[in-house]
ModelCIF file with pLDDT and N, C-alpha, C, O atoms, coordinates in Angstrom:
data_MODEL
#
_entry.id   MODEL 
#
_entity.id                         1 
_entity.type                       polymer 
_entity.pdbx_number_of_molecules   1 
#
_entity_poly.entity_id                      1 
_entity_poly.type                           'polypeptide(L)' 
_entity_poly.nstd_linkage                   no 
_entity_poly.nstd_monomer                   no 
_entity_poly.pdbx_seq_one_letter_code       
;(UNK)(UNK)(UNK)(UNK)(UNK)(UNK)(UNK)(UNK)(UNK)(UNK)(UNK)(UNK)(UNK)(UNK)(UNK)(UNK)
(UNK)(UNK)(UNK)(UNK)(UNK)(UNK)(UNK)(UNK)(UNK)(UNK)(UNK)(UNK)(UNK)(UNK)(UNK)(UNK)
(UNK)(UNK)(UNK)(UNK)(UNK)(UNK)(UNK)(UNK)(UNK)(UNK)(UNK)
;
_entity_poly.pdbx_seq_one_letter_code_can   XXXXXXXXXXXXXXXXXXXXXXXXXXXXXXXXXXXXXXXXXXX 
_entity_poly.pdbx_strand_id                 A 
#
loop_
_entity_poly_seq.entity_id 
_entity_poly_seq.num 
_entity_poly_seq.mon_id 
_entity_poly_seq.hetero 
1 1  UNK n 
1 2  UNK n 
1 3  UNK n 
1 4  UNK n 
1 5  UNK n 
1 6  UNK n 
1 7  UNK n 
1 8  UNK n 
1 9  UNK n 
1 10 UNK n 
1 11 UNK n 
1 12 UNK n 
1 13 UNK n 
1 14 UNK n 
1 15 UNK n 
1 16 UNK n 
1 17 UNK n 
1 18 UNK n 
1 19 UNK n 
1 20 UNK n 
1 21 UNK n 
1 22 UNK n 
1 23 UNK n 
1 24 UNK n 
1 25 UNK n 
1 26 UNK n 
1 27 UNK n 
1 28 UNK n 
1 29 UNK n 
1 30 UNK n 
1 31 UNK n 
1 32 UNK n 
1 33 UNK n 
1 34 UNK n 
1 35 UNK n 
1 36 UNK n 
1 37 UNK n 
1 38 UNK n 
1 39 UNK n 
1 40 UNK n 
1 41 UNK n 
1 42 UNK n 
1 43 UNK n 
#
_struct_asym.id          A 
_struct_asym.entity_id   1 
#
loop_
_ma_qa_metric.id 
_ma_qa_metric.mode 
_ma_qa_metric.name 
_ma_qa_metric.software_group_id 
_ma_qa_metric.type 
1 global pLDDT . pLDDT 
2 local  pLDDT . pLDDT 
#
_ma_qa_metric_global.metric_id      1 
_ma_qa_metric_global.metric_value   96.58 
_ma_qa_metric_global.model_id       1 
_ma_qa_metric_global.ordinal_id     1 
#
loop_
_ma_qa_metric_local.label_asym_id 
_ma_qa_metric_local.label_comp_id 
_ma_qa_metric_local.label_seq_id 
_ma_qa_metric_local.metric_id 
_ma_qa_metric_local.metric_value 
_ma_qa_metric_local.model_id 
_ma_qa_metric_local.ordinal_id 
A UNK 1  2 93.00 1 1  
A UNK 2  2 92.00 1 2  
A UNK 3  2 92.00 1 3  
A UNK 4  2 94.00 1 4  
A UNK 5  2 95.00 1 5  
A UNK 6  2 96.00 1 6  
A UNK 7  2 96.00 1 7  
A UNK 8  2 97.00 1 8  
A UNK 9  2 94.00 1 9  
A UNK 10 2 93.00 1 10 
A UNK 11 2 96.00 1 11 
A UNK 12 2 96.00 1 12 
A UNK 13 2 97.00 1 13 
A UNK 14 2 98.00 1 14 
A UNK 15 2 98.00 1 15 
A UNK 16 2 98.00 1 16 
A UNK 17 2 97.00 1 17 
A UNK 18 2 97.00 1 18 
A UNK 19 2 97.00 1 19 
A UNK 20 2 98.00 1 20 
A UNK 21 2 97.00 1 21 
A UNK 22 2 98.00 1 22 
A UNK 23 2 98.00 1 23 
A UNK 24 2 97.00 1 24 
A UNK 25 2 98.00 1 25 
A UNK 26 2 98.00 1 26 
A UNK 27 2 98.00 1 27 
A UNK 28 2 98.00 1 28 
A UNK 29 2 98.00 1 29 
A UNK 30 2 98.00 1 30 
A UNK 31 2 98.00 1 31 
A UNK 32 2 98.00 1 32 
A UNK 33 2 97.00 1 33 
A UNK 34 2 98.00 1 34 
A UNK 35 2 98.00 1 35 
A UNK 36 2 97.00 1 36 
A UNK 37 2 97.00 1 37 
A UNK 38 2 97.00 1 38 
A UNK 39 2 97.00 1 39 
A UNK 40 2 96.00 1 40 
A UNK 41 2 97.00 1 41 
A UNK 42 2 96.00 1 42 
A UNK 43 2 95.00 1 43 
#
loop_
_atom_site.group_PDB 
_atom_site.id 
_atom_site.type_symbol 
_atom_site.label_atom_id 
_atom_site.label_alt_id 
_atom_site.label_comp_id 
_atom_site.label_asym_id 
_atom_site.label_entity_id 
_atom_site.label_seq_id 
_atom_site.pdbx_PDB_ins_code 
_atom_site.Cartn_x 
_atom_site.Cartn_y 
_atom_site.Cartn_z 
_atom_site.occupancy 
_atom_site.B_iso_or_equiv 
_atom_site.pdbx_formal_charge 
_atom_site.auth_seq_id 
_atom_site.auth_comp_id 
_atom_site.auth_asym_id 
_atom_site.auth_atom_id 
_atom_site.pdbx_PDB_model_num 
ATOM 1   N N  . UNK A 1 1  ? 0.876  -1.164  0.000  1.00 93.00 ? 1  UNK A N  1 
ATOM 2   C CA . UNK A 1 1  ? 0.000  0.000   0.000  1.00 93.00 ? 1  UNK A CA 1 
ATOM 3   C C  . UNK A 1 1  ? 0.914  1.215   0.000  1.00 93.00 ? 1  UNK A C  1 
ATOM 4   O O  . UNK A 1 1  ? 1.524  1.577   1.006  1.00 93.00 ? 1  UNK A O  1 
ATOM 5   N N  . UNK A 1 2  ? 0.974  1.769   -1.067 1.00 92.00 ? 2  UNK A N  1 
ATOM 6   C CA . UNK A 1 2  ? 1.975  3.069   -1.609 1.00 92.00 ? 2  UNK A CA 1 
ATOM 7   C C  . UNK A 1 2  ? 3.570  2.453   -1.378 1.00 92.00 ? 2  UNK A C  1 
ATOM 8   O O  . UNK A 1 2  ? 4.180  1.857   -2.266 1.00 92.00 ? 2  UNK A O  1 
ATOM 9   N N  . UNK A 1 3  ? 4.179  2.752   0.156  1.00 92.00 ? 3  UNK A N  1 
ATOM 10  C CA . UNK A 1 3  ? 5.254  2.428   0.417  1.00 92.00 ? 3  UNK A CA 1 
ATOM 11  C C  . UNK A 1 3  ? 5.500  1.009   1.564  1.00 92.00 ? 3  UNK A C  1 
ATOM 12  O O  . UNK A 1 3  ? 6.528  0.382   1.823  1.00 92.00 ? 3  UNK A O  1 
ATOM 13  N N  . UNK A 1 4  ? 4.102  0.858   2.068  1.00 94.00 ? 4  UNK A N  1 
ATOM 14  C CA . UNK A 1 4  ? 4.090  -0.099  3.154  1.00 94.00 ? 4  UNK A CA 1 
ATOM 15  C C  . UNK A 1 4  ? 3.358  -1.528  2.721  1.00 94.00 ? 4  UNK A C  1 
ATOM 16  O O  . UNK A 1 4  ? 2.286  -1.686  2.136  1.00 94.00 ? 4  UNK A O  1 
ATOM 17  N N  . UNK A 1 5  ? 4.100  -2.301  3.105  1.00 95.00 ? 5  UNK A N  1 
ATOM 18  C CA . UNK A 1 5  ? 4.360  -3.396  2.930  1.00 95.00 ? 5  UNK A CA 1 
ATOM 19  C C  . UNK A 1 5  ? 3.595  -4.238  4.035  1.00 95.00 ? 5  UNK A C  1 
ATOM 20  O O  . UNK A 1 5  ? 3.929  -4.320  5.217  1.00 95.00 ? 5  UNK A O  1 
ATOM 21  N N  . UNK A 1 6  ? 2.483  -4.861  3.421  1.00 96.00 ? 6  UNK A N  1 
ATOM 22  C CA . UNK A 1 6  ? 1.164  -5.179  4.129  1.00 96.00 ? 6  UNK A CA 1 
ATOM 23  C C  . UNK A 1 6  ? 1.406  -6.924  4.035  1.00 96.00 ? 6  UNK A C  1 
ATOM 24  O O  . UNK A 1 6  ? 1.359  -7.687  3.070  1.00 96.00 ? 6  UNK A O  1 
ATOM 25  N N  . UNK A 1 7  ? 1.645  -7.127  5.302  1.00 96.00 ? 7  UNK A N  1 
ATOM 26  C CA . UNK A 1 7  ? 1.885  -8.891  5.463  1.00 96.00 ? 7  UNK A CA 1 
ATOM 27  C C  . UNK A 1 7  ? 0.228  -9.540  4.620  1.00 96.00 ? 7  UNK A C  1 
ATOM 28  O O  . UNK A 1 7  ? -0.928 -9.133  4.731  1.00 96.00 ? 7  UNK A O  1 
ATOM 29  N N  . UNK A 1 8  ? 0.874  -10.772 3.742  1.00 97.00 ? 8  UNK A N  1 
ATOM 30  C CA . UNK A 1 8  ? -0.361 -11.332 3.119  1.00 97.00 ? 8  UNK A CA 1 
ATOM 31  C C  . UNK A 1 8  ? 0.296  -12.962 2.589  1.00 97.00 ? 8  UNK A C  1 
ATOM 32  O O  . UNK A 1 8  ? 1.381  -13.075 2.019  1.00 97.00 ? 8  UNK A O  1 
ATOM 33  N N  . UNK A 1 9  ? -0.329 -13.758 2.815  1.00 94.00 ? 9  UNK A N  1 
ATOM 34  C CA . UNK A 1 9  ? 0.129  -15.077 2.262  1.00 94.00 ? 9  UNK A CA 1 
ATOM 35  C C  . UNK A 1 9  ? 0.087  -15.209 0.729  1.00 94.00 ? 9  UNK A C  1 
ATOM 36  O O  . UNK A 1 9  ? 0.953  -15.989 0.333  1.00 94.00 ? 9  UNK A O  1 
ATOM 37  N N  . UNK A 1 10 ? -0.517 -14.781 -0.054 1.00 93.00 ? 10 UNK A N  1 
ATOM 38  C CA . UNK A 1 10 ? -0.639 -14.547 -0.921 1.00 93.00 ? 10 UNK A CA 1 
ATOM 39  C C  . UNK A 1 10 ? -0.041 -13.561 -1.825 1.00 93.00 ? 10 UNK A C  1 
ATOM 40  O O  . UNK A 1 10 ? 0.200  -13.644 -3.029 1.00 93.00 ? 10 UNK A O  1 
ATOM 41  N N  . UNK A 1 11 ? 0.153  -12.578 -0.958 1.00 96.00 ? 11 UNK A N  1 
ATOM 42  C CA . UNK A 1 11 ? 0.874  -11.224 -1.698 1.00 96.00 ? 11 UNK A CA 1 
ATOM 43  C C  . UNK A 1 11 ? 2.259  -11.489 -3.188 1.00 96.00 ? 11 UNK A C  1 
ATOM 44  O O  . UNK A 1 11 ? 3.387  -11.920 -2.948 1.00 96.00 ? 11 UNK A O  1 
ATOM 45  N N  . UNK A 1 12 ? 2.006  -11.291 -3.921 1.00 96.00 ? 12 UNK A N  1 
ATOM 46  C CA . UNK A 1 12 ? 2.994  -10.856 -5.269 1.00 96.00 ? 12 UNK A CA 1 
ATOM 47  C C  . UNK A 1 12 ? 4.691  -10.527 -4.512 1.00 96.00 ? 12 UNK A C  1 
ATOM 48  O O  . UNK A 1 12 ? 5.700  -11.069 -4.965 1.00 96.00 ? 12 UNK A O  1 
ATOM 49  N N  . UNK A 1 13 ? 4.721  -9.610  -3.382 1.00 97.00 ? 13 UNK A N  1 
ATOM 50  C CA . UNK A 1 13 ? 5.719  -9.517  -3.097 1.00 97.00 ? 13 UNK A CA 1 
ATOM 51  C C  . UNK A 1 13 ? 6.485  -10.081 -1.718 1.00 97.00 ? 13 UNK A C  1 
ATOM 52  O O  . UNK A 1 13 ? 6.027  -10.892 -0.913 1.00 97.00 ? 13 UNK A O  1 
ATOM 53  N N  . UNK A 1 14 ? 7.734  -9.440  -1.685 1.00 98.00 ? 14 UNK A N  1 
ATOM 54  C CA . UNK A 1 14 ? 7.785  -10.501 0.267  1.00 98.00 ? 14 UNK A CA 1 
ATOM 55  C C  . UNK A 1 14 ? 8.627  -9.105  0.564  1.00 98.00 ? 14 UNK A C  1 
ATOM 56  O O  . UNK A 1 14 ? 8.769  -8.121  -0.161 1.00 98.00 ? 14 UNK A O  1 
ATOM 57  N N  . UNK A 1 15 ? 9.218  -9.422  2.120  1.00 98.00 ? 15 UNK A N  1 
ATOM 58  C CA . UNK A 1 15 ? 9.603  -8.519  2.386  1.00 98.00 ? 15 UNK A CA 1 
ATOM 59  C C  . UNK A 1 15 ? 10.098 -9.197  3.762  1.00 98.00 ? 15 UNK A C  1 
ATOM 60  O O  . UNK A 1 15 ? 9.853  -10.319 4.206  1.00 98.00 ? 15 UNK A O  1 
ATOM 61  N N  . UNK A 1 16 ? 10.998 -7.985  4.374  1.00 98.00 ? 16 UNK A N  1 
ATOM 62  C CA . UNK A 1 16 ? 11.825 -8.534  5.600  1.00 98.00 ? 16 UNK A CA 1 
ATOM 63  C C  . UNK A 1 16 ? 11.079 -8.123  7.099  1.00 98.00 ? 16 UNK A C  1 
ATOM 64  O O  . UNK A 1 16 ? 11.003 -6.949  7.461  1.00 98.00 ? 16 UNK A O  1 
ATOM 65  N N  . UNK A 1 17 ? 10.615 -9.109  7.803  1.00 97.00 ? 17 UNK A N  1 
ATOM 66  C CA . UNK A 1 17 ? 9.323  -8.437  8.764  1.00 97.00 ? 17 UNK A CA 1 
ATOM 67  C C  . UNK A 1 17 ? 9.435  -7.593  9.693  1.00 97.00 ? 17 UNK A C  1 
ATOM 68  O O  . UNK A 1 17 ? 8.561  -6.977  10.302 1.00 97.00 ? 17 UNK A O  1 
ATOM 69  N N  . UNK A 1 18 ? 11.117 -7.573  9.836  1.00 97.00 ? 18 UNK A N  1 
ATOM 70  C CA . UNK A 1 18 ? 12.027 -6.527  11.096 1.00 97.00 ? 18 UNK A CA 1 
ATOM 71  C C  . UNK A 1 18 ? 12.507 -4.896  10.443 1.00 97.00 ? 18 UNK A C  1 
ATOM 72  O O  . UNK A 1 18 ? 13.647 -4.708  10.018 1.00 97.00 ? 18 UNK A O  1 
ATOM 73  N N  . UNK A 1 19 ? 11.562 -3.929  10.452 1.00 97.00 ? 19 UNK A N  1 
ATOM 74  C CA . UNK A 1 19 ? 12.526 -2.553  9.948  1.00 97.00 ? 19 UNK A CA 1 
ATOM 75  C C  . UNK A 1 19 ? 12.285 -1.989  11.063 1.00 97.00 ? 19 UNK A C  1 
ATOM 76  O O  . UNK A 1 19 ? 11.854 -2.566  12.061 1.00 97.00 ? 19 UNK A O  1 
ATOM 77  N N  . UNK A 1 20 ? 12.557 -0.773  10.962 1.00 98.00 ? 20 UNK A N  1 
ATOM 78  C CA . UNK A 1 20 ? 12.062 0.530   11.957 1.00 98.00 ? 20 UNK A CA 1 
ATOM 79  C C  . UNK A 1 20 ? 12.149 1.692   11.545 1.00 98.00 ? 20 UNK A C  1 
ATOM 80  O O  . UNK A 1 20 ? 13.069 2.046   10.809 1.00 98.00 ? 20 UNK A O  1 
ATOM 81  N N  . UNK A 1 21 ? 11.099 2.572   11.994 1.00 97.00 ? 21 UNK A N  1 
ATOM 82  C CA . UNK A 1 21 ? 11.003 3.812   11.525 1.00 97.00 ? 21 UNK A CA 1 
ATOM 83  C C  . UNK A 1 21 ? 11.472 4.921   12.540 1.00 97.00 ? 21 UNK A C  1 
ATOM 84  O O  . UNK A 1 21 ? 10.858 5.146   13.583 1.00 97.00 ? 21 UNK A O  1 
ATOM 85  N N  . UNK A 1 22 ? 12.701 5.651   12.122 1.00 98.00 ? 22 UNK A N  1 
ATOM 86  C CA . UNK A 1 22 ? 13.192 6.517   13.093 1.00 98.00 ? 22 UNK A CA 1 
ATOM 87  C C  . UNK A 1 22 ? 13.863 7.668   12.129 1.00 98.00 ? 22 UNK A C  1 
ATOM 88  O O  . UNK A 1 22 ? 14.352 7.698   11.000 1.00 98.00 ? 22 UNK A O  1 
ATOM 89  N N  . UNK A 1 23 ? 13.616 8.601   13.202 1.00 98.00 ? 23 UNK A N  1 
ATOM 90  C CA . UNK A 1 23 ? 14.585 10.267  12.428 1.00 98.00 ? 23 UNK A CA 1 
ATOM 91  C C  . UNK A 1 23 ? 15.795 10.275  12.638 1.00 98.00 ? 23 UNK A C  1 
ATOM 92  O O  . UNK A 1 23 ? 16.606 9.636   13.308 1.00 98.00 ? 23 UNK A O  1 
ATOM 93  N N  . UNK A 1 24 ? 15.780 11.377  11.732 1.00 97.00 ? 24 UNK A N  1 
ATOM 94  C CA . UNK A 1 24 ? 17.554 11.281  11.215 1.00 97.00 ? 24 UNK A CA 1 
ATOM 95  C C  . UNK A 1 24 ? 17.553 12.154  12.754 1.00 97.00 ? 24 UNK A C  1 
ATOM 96  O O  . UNK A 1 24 ? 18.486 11.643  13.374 1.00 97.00 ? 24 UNK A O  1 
ATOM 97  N N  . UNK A 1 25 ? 17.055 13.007  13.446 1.00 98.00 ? 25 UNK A N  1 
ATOM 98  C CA . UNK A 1 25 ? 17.607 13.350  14.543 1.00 98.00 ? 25 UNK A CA 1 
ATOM 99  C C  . UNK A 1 25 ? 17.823 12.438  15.727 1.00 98.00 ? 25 UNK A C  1 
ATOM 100 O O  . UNK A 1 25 ? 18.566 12.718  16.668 1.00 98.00 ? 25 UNK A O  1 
ATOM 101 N N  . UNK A 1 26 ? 17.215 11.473  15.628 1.00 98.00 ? 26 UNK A N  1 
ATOM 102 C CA . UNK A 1 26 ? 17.150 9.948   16.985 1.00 98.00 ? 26 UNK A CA 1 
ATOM 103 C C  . UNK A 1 26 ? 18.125 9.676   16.593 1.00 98.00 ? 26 UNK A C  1 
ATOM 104 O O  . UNK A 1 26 ? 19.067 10.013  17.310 1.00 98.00 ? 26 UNK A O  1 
ATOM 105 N N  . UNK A 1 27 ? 18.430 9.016   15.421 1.00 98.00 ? 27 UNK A N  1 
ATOM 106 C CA . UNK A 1 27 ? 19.343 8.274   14.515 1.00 98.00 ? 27 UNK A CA 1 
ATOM 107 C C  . UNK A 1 27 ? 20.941 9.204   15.177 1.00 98.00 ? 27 UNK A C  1 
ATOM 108 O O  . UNK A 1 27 ? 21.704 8.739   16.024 1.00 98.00 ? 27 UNK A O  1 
ATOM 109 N N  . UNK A 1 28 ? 21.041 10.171  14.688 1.00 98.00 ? 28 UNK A N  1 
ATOM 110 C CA . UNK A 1 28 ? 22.231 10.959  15.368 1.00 98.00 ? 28 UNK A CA 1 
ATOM 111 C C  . UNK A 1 28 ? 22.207 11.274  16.723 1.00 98.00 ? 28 UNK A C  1 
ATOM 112 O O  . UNK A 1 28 ? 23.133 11.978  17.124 1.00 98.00 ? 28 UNK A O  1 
ATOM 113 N N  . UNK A 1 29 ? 21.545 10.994  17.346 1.00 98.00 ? 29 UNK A N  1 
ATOM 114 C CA . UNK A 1 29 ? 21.218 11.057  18.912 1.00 98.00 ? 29 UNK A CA 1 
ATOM 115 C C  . UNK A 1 29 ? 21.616 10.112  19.542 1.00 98.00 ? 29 UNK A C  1 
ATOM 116 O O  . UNK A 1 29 ? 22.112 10.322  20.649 1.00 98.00 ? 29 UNK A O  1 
ATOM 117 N N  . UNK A 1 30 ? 21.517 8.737   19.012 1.00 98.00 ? 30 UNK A N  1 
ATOM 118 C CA . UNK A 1 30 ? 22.218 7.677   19.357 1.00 98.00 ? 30 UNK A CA 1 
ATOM 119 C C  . UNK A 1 30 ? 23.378 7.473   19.022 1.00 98.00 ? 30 UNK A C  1 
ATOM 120 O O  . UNK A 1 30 ? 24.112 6.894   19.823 1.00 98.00 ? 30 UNK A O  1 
ATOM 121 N N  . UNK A 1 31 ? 23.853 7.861   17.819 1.00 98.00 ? 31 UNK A N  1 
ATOM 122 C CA . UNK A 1 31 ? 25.453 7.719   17.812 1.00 98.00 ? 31 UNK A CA 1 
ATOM 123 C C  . UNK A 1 31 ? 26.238 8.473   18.331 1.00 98.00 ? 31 UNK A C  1 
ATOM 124 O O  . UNK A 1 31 ? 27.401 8.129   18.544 1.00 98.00 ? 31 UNK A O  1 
ATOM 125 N N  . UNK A 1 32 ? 25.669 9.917   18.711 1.00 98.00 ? 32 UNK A N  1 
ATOM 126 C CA . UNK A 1 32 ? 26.704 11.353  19.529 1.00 98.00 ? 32 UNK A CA 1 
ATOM 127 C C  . UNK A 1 32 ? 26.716 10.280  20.819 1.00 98.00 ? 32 UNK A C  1 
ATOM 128 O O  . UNK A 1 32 ? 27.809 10.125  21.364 1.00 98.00 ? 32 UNK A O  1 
ATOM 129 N N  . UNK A 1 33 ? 25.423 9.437   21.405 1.00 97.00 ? 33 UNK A N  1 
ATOM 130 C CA . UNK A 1 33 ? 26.048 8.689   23.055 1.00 97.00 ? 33 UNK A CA 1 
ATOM 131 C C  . UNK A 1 33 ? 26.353 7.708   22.789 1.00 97.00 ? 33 UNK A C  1 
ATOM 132 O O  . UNK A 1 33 ? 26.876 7.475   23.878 1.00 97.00 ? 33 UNK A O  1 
ATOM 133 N N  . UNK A 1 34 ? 26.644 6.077   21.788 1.00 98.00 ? 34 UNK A N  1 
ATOM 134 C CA . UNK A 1 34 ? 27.797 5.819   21.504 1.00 98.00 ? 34 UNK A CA 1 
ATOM 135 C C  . UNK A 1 34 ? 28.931 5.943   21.321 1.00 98.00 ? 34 UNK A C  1 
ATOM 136 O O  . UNK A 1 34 ? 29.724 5.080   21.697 1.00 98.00 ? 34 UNK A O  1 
ATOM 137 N N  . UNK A 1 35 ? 29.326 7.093   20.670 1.00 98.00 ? 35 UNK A N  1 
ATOM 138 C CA . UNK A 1 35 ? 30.606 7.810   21.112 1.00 98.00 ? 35 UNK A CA 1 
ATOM 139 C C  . UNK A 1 35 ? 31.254 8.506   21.978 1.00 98.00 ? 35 UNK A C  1 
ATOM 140 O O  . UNK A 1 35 ? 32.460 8.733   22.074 1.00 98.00 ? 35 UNK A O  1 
ATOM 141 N N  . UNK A 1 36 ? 30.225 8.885   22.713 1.00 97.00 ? 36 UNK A N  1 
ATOM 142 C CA . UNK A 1 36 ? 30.490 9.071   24.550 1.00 97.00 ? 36 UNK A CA 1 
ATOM 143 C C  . UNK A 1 36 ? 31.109 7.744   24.815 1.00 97.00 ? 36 UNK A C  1 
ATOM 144 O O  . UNK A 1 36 ? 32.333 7.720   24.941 1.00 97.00 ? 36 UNK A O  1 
ATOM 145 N N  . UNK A 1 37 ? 30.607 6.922   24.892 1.00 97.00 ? 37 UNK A N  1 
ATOM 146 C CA . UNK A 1 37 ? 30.467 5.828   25.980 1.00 97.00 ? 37 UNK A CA 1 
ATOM 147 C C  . UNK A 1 37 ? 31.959 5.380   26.217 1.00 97.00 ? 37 UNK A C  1 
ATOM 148 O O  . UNK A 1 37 ? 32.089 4.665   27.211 1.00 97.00 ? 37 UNK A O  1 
ATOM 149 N N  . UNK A 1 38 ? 33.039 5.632   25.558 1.00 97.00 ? 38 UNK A N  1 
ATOM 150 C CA . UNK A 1 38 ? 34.567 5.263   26.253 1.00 97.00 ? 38 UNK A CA 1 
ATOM 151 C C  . UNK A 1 38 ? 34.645 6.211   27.580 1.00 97.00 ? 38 UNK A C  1 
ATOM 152 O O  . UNK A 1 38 ? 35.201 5.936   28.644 1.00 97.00 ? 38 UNK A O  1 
ATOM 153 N N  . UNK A 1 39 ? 34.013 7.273   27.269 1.00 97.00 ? 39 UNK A N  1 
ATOM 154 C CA . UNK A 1 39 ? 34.489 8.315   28.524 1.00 97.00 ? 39 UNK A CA 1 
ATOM 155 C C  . UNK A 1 39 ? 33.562 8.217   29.396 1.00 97.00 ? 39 UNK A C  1 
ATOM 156 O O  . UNK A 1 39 ? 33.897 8.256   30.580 1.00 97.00 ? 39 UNK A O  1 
ATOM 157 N N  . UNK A 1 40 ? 31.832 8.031   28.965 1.00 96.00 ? 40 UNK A N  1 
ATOM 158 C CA . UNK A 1 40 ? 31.016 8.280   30.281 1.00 96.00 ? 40 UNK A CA 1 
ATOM 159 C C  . UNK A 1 40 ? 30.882 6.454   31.107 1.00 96.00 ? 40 UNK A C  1 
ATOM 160 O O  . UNK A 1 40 ? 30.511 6.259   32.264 1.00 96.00 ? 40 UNK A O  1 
ATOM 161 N N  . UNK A 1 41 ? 31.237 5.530   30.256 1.00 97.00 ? 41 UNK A N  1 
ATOM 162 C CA . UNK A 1 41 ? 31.281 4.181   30.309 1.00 97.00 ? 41 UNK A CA 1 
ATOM 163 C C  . UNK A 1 41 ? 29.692 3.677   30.719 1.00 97.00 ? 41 UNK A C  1 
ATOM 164 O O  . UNK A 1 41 ? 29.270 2.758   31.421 1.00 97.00 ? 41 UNK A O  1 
ATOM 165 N N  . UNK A 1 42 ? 29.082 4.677   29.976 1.00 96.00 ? 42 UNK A N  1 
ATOM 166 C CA . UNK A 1 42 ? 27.641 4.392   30.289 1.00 96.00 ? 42 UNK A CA 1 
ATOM 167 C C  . UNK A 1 42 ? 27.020 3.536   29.119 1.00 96.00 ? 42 UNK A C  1 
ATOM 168 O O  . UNK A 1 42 ? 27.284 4.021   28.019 1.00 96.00 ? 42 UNK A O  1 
ATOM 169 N N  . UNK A 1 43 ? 26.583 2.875   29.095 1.00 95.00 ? 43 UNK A N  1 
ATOM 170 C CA . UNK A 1 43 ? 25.903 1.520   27.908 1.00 95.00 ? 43 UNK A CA 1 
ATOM 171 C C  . UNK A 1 43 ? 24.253 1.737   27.715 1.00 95.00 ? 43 UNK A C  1 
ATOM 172 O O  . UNK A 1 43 ? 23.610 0.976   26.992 1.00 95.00 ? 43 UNK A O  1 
#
C-alpha cells in the first residue's frame, strides 16, 4: 500500500518483517552517546 508493505500469504511480493522507523535526529542522537560511551562508560 503506496510504500508499506502489508503482510499477506498470498501477496505478489515478500519482504523482511524486522525494519524501523526513526529520524535522522534519533538516529544521530544515538550515535553522539555511543561515542560518549569510552568516557562516560555508560551503555
Amino acid at each position: 500500500n503506496g510504500t508499506e508493505a502489508v503482510p499477506s500469504e498470498n501477496g505478489n511480493y515478500c519482504y523482511v518483517p524486522i525494519s524501523y522507523k526513526v529520524t535522522l535526529g534519533y538516529i544521530v542522537d544515538c550515535l553522539k552517546t555511543f561515542h560518549e560511551q569510552p568516557k562516560t562508560l555508560l551503555m
